[in-house]
Protein backbone atom coordinates (compact mmCIF):
# COMPACT_ATOMS: atom_id res chain seq x y z
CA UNK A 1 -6.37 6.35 -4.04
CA UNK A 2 -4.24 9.86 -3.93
CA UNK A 3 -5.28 10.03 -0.44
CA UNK A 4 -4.89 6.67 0.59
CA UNK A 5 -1.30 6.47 -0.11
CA UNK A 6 -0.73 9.93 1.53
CA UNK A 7 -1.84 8.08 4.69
CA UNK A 8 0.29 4.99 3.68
CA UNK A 9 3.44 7.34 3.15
CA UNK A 10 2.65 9.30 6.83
CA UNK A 11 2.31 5.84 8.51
CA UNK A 12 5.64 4.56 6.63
CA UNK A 13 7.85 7.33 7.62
CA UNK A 14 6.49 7.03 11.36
CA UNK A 15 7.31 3.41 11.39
CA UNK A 16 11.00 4.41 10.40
CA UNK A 17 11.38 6.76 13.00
CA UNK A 18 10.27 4.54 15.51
CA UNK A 19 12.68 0.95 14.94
CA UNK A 20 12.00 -0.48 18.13
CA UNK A 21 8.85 -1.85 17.65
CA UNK A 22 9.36 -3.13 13.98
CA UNK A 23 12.69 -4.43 15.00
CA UNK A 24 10.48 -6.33 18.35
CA UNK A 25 7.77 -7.59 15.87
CA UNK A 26 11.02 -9.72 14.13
CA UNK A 27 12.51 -10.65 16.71
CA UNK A 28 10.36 -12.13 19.71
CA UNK A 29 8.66 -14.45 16.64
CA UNK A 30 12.29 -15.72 15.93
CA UNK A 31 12.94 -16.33 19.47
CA UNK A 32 9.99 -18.30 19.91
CA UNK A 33 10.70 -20.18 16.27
CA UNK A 34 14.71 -20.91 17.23
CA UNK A 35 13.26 -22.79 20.42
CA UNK A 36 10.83 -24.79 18.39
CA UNK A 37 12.83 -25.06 15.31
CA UNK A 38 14.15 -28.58 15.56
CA UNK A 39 10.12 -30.09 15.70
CA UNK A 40 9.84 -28.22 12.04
CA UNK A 41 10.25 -30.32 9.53
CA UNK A 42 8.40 -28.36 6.54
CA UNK A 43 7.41 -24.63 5.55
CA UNK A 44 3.61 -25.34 6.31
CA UNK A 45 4.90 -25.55 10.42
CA UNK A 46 5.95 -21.87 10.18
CA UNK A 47 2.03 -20.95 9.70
CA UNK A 48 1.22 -20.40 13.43
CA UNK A 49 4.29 -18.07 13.53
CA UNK A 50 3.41 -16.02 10.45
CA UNK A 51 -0.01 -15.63 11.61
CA UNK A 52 0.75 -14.51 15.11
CA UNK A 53 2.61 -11.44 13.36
CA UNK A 54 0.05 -10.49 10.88
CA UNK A 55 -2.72 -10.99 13.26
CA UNK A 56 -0.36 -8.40 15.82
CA UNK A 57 0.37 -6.04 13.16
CA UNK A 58 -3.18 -6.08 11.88
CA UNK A 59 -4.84 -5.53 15.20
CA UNK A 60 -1.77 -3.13 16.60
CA UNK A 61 -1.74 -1.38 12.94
CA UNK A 62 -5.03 -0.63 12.73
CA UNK A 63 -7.55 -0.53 15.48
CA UNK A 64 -5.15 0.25 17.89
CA UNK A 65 -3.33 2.80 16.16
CA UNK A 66 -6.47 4.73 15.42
CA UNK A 67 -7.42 4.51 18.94
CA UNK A 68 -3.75 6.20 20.34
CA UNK A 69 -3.78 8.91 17.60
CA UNK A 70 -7.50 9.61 18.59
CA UNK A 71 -6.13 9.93 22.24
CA UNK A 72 -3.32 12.05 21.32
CA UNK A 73 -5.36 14.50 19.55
CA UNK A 74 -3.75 13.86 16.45
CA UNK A 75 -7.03 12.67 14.12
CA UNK A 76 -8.74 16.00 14.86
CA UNK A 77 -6.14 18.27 12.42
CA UNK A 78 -6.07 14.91 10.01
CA UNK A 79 -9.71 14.89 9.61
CA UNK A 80 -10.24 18.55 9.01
CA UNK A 81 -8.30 17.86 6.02
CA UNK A 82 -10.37 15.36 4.56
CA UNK A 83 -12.83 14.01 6.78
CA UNK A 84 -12.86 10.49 5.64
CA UNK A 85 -13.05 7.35 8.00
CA UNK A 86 -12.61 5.20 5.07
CA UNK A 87 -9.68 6.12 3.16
CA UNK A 88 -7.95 6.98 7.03
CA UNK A 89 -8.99 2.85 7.29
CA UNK A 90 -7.36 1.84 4.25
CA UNK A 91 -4.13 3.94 4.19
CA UNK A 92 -3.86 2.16 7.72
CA UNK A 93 -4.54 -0.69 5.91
CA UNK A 94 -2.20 -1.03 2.96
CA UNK A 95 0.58 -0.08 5.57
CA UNK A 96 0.37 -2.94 7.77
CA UNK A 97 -0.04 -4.76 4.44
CA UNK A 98 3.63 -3.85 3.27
CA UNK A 99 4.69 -3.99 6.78
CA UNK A 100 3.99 -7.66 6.92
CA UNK A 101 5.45 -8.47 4.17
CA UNK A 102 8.77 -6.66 4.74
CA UNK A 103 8.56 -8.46 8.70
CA UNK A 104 7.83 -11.73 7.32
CA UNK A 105 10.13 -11.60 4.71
CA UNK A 106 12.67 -10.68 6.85
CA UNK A 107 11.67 -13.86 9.21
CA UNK A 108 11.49 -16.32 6.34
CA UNK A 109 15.09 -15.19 5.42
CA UNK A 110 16.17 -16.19 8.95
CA UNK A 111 14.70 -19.49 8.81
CA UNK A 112 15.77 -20.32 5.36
CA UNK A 113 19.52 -19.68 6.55
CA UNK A 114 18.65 -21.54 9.77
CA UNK A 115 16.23 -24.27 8.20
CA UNK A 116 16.98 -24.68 4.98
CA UNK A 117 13.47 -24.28 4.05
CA UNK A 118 12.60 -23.03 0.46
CA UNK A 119 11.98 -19.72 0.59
CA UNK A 120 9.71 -19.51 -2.28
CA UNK A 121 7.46 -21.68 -0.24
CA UNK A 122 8.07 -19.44 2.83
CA UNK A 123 6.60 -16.43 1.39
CA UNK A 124 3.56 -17.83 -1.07
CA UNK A 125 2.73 -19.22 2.32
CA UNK A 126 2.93 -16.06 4.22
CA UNK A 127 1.68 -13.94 1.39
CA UNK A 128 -1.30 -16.35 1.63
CA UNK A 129 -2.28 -15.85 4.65
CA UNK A 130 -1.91 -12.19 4.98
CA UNK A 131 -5.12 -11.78 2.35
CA UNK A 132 -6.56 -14.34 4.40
CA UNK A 133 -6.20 -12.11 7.37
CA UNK A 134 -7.55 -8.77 5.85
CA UNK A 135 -11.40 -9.10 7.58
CA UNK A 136 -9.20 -9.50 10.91
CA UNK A 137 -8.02 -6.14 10.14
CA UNK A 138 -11.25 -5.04 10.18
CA UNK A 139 -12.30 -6.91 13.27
CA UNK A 140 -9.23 -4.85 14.71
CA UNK A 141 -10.50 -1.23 13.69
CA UNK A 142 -14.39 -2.34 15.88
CA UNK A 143 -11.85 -1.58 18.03
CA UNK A 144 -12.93 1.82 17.60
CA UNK A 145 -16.08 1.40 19.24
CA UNK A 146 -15.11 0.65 22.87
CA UNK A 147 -15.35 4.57 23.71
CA UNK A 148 -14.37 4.65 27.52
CA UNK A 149 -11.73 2.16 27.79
CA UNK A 150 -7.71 3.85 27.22
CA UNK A 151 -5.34 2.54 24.35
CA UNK A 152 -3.26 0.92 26.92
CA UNK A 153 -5.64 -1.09 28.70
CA UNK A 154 -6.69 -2.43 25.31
CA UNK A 155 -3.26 -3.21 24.07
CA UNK A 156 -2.51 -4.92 27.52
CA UNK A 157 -5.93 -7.06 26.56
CA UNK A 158 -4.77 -7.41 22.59
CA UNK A 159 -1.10 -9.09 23.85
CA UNK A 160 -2.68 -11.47 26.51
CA UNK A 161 -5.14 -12.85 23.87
CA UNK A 162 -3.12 -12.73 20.80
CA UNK A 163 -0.16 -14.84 22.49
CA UNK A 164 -2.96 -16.98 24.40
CA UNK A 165 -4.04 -17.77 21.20
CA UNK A 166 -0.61 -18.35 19.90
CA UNK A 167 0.21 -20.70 22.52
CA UNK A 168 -2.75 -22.73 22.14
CA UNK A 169 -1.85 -23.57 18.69
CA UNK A 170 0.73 -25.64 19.66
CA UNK A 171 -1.23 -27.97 22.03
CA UNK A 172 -3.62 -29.70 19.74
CA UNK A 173 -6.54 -28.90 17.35
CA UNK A 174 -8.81 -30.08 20.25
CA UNK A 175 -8.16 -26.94 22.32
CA UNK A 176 -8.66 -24.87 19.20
CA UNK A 177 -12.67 -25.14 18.97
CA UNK A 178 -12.84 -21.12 19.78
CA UNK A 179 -9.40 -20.06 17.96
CA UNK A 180 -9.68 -17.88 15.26
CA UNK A 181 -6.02 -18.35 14.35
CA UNK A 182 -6.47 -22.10 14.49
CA UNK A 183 -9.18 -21.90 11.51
CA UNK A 184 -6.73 -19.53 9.52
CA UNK A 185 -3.88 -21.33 9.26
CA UNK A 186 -5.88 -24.56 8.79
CA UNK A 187 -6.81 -23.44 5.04
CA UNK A 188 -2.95 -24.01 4.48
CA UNK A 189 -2.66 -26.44 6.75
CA UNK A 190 -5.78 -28.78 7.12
CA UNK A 191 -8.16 -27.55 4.79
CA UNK A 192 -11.08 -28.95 5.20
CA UNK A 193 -14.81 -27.62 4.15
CA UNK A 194 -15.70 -27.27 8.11
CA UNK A 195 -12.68 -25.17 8.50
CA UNK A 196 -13.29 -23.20 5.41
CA UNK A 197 -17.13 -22.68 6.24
CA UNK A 198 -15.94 -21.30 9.72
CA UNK A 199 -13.37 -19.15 8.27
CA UNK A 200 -16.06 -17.73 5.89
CA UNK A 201 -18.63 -17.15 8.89
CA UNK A 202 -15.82 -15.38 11.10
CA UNK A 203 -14.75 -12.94 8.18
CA UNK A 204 -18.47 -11.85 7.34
CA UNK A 205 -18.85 -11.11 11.26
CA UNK A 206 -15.27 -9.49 11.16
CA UNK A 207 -15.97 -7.32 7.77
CA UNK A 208 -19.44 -6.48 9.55
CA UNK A 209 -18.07 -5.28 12.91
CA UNK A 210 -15.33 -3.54 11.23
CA UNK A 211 -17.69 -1.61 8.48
CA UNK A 212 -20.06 -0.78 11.71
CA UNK A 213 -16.75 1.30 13.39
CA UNK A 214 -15.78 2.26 10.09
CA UNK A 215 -19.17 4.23 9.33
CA UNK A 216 -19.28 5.08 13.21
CA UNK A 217 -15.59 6.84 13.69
CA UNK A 218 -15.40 9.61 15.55
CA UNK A 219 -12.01 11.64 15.27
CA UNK A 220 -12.54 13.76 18.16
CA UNK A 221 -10.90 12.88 21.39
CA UNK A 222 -12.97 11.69 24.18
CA UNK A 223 -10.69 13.29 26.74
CA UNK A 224 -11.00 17.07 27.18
CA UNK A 225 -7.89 19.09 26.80
């Protein structure tokens, strides 16, 4: 756990040196909530918003993050340290963990003052569904295993079908068969045993996928230098 939150600590001061993208994770959600904000009428509607966010800081967080560091060079002076995919995983992890909270508690303030939502309800909800989204964390850090494609080209891919599957949300559960952020958000918002036995299935393959690049991690860059 010592190590673990060494990791955490590293990734925390990182994310303070770099405000852009923390302060860009806030802000193009509110954007997109201000124009929608007058067809909310209760704290369940912010669900495709909050899950947008901790799917993107999950995915970014995690799989990506160990994929650019890997690039950079960085993991090979890490590892030979303490060579340990796992706790490298979780301090990764437990960071994006406390970094959604701060982001979406920094969100549901906003549309409390704007909405006049209760907050209380705001952030059970939220809080909710970022345990819910844990195995997508994992699903995130498979990302490990696509060897000869760069970081960019995958967080290119990553933002195209997160926000796909953002927009989608809004049209209709009928466009939503194949939407993994559709089934999430329906155990808050139309929970129903189908949705919940979906959910289930997609976080036992996520969990798998993710243990499988967990186990198969390789530190080492793939470029020579």
């Amino acid at each position: 756990m010592k190590r673990v939150m060494a990791y955490v600590i590293l990734n925390v001061k990182s994310l303070l040196k770099d405000k852009l993208p923390f302060a860009w994770s806030i802000f193009l959600p509110l954007v997109m909530f201000y124009v929608e904000k007058d067809h909310m009428s209760k704290e369940q509607d912010l669900a495709y918003w909050w899950i947008y966010m901790i799917l993107c800081a999950y995915f970014y967080g995690v799989g990506l993050y160990a994929i650019e560091l890997k690039e950079a060079g960085c993991l090979r002076t890490i590892f030979s340290i303490y060579n340990s995919s796992t706790v490298f995983f979780m301090g990764n992890l437990v960071t994006q963990i406390i970094f959604s909270i701060i982001s979406l508690s920094i969100f549901n303030v906003a549309v409390f003052l704007i909405k006049g939502f209760s907050f209380i309800h705001l952030m059970s909800g939220s809080v909710i569904l970022i345990f819910l989204c844990i195995p997508f964390a994992f699903l995130g850090y498979a990302l490990v295993l696509l060897k000869k494609i760069h970081a960019n080209t995958i967080r290119t891919l990553l933002s195209i079908t997160l926000f796909g599957m953002f927009m989608f949300l809004s049209i209709g559960a009928e466009y939503n068969k194949f939407n993994p952020m559709y089934y999430i958000t329906a155990i808050l918002t139309n929970f129903t045993m189908k949705n919940v036995a979906v959910y289930i299935c997609t976080s036992v393959i996520a969990l798998i996928l993710g243990g499988v690049g967990i186990f198969q991690f390789d530190p080492n860059s793939n470029e020579r230098r």
